[in-house]
PDB file of N, CA and C in Angstrom:
ATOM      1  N   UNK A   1       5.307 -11.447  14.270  1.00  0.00           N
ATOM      2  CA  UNK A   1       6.101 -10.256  14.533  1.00  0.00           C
ATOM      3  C   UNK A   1       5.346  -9.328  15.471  1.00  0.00           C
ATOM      4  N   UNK A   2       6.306  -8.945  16.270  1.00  0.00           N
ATOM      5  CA  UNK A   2       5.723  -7.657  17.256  1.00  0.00           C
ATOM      6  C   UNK A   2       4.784  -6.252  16.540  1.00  0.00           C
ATOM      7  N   UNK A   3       5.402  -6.011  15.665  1.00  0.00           N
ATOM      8  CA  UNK A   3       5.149  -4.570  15.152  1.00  0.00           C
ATOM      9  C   UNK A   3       3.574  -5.000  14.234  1.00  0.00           C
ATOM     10  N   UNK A   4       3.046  -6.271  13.922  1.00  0.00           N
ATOM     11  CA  UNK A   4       2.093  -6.766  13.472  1.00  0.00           C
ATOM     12  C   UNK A   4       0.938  -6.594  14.002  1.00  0.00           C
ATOM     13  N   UNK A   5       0.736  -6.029  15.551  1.00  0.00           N
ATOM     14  CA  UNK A   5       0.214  -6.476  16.462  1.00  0.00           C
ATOM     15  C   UNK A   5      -0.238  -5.156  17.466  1.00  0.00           C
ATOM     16  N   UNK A   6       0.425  -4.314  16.511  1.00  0.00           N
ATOM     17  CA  UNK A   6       1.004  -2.774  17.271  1.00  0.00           C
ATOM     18  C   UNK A   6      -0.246  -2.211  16.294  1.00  0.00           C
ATOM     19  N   UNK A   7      -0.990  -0.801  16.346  1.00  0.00           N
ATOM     20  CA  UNK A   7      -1.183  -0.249  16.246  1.00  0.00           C
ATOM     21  C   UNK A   7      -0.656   0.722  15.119  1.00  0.00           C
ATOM     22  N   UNK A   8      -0.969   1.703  14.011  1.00  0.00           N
ATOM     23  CA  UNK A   8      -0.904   2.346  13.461  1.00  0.00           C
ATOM     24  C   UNK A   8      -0.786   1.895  11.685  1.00  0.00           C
ATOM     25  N   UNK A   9       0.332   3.103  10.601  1.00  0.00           N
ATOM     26  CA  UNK A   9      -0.325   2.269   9.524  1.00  0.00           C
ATOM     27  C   UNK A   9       0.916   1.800   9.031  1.00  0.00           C
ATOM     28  N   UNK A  10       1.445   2.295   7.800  1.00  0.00           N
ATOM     29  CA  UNK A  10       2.604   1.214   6.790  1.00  0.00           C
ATOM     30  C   UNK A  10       3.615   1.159   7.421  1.00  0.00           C
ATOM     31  N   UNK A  11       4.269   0.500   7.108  1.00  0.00           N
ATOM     32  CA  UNK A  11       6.315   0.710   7.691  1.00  0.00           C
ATOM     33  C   UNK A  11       6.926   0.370   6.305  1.00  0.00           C
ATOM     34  N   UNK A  12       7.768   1.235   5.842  1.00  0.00           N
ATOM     35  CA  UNK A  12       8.394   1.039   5.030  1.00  0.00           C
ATOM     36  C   UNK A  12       9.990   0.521   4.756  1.00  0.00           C
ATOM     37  N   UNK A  13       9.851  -0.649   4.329  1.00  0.00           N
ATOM     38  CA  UNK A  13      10.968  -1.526   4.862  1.00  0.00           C
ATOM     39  C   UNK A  13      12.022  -1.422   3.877  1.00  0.00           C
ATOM     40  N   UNK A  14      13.577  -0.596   3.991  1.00  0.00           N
ATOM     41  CA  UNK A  14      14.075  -0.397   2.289  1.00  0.00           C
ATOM     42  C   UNK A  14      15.069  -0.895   3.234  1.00  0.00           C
ATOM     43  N   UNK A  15      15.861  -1.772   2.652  1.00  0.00           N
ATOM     44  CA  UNK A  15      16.983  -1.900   2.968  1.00  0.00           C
ATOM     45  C   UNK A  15      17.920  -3.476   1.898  1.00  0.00           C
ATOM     46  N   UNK A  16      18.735  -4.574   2.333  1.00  0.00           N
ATOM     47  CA  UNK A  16      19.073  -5.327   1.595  1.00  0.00           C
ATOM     48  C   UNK A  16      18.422  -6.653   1.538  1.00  0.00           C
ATOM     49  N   UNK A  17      18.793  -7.794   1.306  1.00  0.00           N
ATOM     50  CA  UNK A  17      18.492  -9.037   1.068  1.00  0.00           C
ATOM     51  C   UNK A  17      18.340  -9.711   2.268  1.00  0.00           C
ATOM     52  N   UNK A  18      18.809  -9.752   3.251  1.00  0.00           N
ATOM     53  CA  UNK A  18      19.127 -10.439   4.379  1.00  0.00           C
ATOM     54  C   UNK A  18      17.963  -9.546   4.726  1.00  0.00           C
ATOM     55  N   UNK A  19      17.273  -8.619   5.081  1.00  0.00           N
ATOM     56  CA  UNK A  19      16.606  -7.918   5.773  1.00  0.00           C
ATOM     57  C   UNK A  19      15.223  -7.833   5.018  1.00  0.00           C
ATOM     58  N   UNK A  20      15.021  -7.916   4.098  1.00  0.00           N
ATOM     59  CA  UNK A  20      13.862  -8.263   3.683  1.00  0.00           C
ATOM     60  C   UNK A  20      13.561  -9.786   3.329  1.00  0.00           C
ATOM     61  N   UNK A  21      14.390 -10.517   3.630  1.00  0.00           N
ATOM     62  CA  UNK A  21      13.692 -12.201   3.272  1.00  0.00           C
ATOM     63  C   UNK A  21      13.883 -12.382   4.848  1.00  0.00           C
ATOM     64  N   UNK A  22      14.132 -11.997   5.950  1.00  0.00           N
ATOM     65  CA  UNK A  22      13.992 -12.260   7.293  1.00  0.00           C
ATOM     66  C   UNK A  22      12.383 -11.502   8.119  1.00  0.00           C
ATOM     67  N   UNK A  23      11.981 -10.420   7.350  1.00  0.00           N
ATOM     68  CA  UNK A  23      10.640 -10.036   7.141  1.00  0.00           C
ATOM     69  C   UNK A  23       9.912 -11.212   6.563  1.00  0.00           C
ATOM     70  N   UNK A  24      10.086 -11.174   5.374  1.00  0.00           N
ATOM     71  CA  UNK A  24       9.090 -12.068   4.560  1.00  0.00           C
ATOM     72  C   UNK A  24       8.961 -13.105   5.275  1.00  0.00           C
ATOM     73  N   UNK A  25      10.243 -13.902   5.960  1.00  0.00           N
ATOM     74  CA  UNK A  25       9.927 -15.500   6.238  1.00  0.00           C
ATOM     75  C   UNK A  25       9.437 -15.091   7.677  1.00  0.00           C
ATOM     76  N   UNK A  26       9.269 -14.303   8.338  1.00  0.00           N
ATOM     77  CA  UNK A  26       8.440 -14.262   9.449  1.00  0.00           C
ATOM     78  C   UNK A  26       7.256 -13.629   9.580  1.00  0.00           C
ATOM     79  N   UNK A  27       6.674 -13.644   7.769  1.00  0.00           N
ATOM     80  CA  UNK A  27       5.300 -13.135   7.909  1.00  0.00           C
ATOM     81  C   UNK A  27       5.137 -11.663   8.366  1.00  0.00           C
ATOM     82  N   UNK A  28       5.799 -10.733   8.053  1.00  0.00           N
ATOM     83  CA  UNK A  28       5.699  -9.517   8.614  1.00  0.00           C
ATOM     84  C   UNK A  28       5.715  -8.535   7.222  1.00  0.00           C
ATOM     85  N   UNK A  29       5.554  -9.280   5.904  1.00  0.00           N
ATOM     86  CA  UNK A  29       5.406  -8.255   4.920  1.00  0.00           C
ATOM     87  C   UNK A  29       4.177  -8.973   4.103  1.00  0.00           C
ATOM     88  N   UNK A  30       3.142  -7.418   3.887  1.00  0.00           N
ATOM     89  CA  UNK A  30       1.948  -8.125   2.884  1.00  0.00           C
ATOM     90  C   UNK A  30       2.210  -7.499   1.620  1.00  0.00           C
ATOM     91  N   UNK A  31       3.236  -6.696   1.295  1.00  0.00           N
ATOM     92  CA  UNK A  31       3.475  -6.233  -0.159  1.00  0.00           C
ATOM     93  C   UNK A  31       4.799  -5.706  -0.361  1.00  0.00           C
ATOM     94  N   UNK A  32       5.033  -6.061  -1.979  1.00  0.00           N
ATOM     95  CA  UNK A  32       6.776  -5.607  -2.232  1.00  0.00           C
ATOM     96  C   UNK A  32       6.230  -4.502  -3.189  1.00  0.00           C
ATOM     97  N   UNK A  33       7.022  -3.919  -3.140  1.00  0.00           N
ATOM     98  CA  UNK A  33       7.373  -2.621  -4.344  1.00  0.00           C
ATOM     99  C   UNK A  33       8.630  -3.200  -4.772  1.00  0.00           C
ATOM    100  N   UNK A  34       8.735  -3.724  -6.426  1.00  0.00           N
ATOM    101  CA  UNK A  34      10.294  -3.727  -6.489  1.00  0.00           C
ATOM    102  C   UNK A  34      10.307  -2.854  -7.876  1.00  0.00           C
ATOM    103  N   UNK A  35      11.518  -2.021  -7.694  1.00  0.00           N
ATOM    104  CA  UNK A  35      11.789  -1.089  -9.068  1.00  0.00           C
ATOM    105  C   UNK A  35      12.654  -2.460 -10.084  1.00  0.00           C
ATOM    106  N   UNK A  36      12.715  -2.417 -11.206  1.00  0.00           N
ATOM    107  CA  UNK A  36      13.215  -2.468 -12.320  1.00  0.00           C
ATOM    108  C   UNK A  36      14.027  -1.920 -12.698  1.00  0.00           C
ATOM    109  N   UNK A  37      15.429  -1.584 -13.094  1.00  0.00           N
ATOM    110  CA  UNK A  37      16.121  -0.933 -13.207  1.00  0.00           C
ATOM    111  C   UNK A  37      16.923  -1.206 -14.638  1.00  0.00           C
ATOM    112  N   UNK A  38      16.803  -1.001 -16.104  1.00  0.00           N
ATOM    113  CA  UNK A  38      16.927  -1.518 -17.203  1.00  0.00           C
ATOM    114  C   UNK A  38      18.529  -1.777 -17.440  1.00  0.00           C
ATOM    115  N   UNK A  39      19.783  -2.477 -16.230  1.00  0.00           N
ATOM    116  CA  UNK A  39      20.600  -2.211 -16.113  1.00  0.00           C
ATOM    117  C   UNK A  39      21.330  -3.869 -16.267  1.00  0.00           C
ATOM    118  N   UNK A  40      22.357  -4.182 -16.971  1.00  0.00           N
ATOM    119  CA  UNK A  40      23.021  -5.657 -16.669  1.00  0.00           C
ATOM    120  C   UNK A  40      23.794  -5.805 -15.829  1.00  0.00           C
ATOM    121  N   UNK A  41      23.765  -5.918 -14.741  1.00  0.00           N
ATOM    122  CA  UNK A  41      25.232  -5.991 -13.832  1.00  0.00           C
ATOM    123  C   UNK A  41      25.955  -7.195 -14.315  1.00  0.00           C
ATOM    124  N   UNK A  42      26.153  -8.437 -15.025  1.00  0.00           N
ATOM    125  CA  UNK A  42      26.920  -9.806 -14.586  1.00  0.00           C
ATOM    126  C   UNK A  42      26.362 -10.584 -13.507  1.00  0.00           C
ATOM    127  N   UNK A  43      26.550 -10.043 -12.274  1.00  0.00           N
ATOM    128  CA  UNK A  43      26.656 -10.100 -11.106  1.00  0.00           C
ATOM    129  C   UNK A  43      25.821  -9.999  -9.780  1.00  0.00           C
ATOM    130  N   UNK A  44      25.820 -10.298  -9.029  1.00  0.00           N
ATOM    131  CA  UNK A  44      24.737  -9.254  -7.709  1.00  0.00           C
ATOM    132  C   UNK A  44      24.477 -10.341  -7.145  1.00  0.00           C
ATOM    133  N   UNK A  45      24.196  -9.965  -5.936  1.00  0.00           N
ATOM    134  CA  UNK A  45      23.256 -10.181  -4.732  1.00  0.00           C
ATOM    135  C   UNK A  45      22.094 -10.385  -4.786  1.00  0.00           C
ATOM    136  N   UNK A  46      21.420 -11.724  -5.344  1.00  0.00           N
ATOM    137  CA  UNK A  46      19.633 -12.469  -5.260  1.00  0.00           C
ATOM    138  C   UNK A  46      19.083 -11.801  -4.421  1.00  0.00           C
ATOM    139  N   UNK A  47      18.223 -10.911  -4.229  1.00  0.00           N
ATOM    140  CA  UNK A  47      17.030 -10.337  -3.543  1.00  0.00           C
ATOM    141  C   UNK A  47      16.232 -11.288  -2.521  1.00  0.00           C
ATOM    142  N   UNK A  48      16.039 -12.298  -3.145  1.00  0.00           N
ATOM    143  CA  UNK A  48      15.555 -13.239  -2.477  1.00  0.00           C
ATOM    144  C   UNK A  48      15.980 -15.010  -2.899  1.00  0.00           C
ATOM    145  N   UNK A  49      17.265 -14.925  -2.499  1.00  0.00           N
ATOM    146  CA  UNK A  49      18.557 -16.327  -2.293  1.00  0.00           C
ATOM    147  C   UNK A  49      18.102 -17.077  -1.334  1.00  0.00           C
ATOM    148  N   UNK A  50      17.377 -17.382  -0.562  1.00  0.00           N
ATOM    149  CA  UNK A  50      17.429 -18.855   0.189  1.00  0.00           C
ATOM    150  C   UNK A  50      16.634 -18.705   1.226  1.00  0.00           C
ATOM    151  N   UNK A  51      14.989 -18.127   0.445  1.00  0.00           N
ATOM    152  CA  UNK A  51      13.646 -18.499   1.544  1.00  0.00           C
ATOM    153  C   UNK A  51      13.412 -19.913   1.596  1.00  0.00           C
ATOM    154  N   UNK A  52      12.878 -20.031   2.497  1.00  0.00           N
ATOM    155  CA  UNK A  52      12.313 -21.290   3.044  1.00  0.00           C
ATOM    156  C   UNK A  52      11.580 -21.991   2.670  1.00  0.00           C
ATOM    157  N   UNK A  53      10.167 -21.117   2.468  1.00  0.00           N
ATOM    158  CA  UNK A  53       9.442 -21.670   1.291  1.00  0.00           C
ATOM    159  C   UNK A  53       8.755 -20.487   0.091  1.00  0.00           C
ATOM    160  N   UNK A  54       8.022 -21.341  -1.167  1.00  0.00           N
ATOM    161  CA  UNK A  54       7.721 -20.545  -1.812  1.00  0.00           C
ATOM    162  C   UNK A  54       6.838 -19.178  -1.267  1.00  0.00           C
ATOM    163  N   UNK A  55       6.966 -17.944  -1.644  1.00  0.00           N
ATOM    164  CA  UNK A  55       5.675 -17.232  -1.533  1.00  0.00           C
ATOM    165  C   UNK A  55       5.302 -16.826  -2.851  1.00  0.00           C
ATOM    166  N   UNK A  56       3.736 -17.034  -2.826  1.00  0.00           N
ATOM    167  CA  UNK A  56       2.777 -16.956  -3.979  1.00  0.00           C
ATOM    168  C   UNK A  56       2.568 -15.491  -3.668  1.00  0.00           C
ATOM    169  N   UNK A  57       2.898 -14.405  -5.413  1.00  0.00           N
ATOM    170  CA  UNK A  57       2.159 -13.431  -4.972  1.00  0.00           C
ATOM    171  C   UNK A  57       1.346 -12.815  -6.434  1.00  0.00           C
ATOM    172  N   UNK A  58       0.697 -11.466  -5.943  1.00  0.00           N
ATOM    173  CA  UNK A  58      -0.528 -10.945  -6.845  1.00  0.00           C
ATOM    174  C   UNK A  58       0.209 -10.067  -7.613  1.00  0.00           C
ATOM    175  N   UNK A  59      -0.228  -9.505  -8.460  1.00  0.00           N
ATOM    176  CA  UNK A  59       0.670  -8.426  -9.075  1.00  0.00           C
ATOM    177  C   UNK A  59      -0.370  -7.499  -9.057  1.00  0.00           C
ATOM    178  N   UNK A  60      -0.909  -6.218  -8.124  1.00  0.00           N
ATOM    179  CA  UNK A  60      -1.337  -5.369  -7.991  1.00  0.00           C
ATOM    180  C   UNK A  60      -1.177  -4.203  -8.840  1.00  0.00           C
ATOM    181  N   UNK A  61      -0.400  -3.579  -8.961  1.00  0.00           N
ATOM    182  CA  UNK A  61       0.318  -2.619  -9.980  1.00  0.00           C
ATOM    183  C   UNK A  61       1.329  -2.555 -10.359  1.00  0.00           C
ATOM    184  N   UNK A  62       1.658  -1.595 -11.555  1.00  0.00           N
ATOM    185  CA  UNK A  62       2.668  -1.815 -12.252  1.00  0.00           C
ATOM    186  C   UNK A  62       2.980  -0.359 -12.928  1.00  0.00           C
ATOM    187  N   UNK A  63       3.681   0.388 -12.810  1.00  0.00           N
ATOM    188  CA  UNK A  63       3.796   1.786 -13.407  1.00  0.00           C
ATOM    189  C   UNK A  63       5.495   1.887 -13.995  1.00  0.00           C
ATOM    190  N   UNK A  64       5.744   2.218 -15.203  1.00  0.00           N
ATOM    191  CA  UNK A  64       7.150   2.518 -16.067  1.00  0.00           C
ATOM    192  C   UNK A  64       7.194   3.947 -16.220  1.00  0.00           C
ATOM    193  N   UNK A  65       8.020   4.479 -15.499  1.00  0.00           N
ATOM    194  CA  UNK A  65       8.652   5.818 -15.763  1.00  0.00           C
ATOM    195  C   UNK A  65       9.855   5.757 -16.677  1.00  0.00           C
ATOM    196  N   UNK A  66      10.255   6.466 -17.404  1.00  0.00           N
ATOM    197  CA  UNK A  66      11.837   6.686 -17.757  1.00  0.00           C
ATOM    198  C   UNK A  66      12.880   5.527 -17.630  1.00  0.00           C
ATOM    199  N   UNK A  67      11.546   4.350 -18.385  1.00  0.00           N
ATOM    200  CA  UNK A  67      11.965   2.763 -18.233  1.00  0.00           C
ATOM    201  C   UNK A  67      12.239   1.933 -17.314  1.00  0.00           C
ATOM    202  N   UNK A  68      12.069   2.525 -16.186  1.00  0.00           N
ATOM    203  CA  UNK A  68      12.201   2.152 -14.896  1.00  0.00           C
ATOM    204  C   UNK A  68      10.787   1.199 -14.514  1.00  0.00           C
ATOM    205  N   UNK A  69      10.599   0.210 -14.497  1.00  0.00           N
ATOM    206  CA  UNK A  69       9.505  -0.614 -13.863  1.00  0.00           C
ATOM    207  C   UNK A  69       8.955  -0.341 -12.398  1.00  0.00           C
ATOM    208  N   UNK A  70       7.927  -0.358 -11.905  1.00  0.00           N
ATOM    209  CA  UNK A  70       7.588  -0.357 -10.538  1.00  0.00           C
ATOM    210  C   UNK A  70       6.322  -1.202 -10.313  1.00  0.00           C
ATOM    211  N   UNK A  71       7.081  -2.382  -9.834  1.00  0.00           N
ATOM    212  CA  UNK A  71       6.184  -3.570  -9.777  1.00  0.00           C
ATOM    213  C   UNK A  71       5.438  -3.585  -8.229  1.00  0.00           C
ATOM    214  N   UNK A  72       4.047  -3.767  -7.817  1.00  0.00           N
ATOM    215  CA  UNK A  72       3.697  -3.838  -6.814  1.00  0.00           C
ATOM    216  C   UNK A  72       3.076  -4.906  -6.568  1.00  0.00           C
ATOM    217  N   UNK A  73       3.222  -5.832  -5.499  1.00  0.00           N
ATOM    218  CA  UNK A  73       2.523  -7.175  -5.298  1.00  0.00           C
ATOM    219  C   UNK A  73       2.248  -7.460  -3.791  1.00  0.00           C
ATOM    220  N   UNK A  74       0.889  -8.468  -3.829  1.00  0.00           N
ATOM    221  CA  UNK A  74       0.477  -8.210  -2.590  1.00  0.00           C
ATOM    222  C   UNK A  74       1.079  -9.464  -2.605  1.00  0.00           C
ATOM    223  N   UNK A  75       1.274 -10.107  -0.989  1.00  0.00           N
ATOM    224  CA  UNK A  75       1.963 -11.555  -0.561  1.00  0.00           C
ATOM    225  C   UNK A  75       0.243 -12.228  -0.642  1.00  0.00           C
ATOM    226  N   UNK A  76       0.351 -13.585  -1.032  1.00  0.00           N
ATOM    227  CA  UNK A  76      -1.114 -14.242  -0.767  1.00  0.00           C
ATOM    228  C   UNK A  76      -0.795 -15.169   0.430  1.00  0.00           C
ATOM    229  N   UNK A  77      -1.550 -15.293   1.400  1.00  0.00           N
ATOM    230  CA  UNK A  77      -1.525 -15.974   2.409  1.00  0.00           C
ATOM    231  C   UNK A  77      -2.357 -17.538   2.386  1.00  0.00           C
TER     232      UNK A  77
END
């Protein structure tokens, strides 16, 4: 990725599924933040539905507010 290669510090990438597994599979993310949300939908949209290959990751931190999970993991290369 271009922006890999660039100068300065985080980018914070929030957006949907298609847009963060098109990061990931081109190597342009070294960590997820994912919230937890203590909620059942039925239903939804896989976060990550149809990478390419596995990614192995660390579990760096982990903080529960108001039952809310906040999982942090680094990608292992």
């Amino acid at each position: 990725m271009e922006l890999r290669s660039r100068e300065g510090g985080d980018i914070w990438l929030f957006g949907g599924a298609s847009l963060v597994q098109d990061c990931l599979e081109a190597g342009g993310i070294d960590h997820l933040i994912i919230g937890i949300i203590p909620t059942i939908l039925g239903d939804g949209i896989p976060l990550f539905a149809s990478l390419l290959e596995e990614k192995k990751l660390l579990l760096v931190e982990s903080t529960v507010t108001y039952g809310i999970a906040m999982l942090r993991y680094d990608i292992r290369r």
